[in-house]
Protein backbone atom coordinates (compact mmCIF):
# COMPACT_ATOMS: atom_id res chain seq x y z
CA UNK A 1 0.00 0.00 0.00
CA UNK A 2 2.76 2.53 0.96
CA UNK A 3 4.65 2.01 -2.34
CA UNK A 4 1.55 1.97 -4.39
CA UNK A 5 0.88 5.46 -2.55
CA UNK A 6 4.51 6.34 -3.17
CA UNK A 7 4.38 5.88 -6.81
CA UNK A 8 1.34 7.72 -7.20
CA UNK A 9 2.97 10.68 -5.45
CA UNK A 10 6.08 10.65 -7.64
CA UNK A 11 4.31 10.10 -10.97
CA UNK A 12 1.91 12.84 -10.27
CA UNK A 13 4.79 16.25 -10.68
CA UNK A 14 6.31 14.29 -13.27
CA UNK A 15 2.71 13.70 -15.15
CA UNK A 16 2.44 17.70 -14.38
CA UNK A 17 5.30 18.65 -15.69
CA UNK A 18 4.50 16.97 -19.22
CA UNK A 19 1.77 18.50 -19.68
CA UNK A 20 3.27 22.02 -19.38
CA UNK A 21 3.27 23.92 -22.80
CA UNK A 22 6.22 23.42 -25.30
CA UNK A 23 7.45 26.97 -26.13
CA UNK A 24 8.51 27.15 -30.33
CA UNK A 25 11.84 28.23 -31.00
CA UNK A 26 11.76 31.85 -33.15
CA UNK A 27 12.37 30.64 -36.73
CA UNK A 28 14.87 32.61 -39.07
CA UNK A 29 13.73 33.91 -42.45
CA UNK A 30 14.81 30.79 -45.03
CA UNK A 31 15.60 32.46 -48.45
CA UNK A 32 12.81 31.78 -50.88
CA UNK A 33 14.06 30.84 -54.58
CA UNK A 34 11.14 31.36 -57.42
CA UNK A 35 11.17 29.45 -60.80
CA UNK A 36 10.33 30.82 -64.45
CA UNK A 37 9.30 27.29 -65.75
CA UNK A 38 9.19 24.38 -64.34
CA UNK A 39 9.37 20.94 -66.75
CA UNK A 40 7.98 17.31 -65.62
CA UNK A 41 8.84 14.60 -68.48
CA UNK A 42 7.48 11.00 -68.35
CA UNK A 43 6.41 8.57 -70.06
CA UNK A 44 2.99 6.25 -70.40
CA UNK A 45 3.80 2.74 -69.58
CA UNK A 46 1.03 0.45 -71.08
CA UNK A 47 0.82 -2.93 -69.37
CA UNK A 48 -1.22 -4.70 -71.36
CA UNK A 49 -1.23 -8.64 -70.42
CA UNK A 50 -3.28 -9.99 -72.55
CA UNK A 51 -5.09 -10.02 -75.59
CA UNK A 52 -7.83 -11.64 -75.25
CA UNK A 53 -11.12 -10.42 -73.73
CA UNK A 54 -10.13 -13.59 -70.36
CA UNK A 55 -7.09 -13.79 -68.98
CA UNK A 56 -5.23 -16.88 -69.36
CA UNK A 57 -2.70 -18.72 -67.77
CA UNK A 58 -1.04 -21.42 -69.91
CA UNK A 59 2.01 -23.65 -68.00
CA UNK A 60 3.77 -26.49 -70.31
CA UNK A 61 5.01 -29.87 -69.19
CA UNK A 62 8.78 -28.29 -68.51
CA UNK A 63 7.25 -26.55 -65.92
CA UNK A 64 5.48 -29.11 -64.08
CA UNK A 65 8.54 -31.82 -65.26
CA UNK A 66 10.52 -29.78 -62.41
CA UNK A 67 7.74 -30.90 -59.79
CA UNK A 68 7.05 -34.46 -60.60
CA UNK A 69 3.68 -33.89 -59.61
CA UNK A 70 1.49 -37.39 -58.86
CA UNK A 71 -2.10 -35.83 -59.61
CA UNK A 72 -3.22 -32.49 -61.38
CA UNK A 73 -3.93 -31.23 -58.12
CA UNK A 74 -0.56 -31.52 -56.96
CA UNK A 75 0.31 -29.72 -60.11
CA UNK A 76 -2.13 -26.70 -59.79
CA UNK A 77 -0.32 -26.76 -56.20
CA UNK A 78 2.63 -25.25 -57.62
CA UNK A 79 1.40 -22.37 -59.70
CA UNK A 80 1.31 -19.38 -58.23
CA UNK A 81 -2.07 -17.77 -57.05
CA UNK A 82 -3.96 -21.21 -56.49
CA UNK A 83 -5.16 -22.25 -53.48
CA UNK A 84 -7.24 -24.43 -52.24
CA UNK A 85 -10.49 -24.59 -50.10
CA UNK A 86 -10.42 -28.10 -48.90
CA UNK A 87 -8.02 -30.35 -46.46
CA UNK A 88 -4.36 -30.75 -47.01
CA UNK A 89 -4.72 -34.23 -49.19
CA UNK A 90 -7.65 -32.96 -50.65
CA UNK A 91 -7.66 -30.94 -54.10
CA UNK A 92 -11.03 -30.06 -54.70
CA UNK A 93 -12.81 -26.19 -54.07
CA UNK A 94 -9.80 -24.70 -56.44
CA UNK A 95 -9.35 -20.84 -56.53
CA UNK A 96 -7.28 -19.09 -59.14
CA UNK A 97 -6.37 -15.17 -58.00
CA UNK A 98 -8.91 -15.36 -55.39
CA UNK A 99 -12.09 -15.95 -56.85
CA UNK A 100 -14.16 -19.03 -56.29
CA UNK A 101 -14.16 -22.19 -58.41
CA UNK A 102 -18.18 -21.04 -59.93
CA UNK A 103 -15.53 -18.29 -61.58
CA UNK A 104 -12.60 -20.24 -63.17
CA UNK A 105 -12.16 -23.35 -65.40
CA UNK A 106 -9.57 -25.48 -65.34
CA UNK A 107 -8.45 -26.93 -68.71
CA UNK A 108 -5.69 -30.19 -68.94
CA UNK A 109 -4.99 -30.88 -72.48
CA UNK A 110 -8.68 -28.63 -73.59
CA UNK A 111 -10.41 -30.68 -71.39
CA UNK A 112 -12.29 -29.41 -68.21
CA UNK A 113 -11.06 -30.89 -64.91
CA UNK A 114 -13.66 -33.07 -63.65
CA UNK A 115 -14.97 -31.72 -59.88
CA UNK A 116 -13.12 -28.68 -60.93
């Protein structure tokens, strides 16, 4: 109790004394420099990824040669931006970018994954 009491006595001045007013140091006239023209150059940088109306992602069998993947899931595991939304074994619910499997189709060969 008596250094609970003690604390609160010393924090109180010091809790004071912080909240006193900060005085501004005078500032000295800074030299002011004025421009006739100024010029900004640049140029447009078009990043256009695609042509077609869908993006598309197309990966060849070097890619996936590197993996030695067993299933296509375990392939689609290795491309960047896939996830997906079911257990660890699993390779079902797949999400390309984000968006949910109603919004992408999966192609092997031109053929539509089946459950995918």
């Amino acid at each position: 109790m008596k250094l609970g009491l003690l604390l609160g006595a010393a924090a109180a001045p010091l809790a004071l004394a912080m909240a006193a007013p900060a005085m501004a140091q005078d500032t000295q006239a800074v030299p002011t420099t004025s421009l006739d023209e100024v010029i900004v150059t640049g140029e447009p940088v078009m990043r256009n990824r695609t042509d077609d109306v869908v993006p598309t992602l197309s990966y060849d069998l070097e890619y996936f040669q590197r993996f030695e993947p067993l299933t296509a899931g375990d392939a689609l595991k290795r491309v960047p931006s896939v996830t997906f939304l079911s257990d660890v074994l699993e390779s079902d619910g797949v999400r390309l970018r984000g968006l949910d499997s109603a919004y992408t189709q999966i192609l092997i060969n031109g053929e539509r994954v089946p459950g995918a």
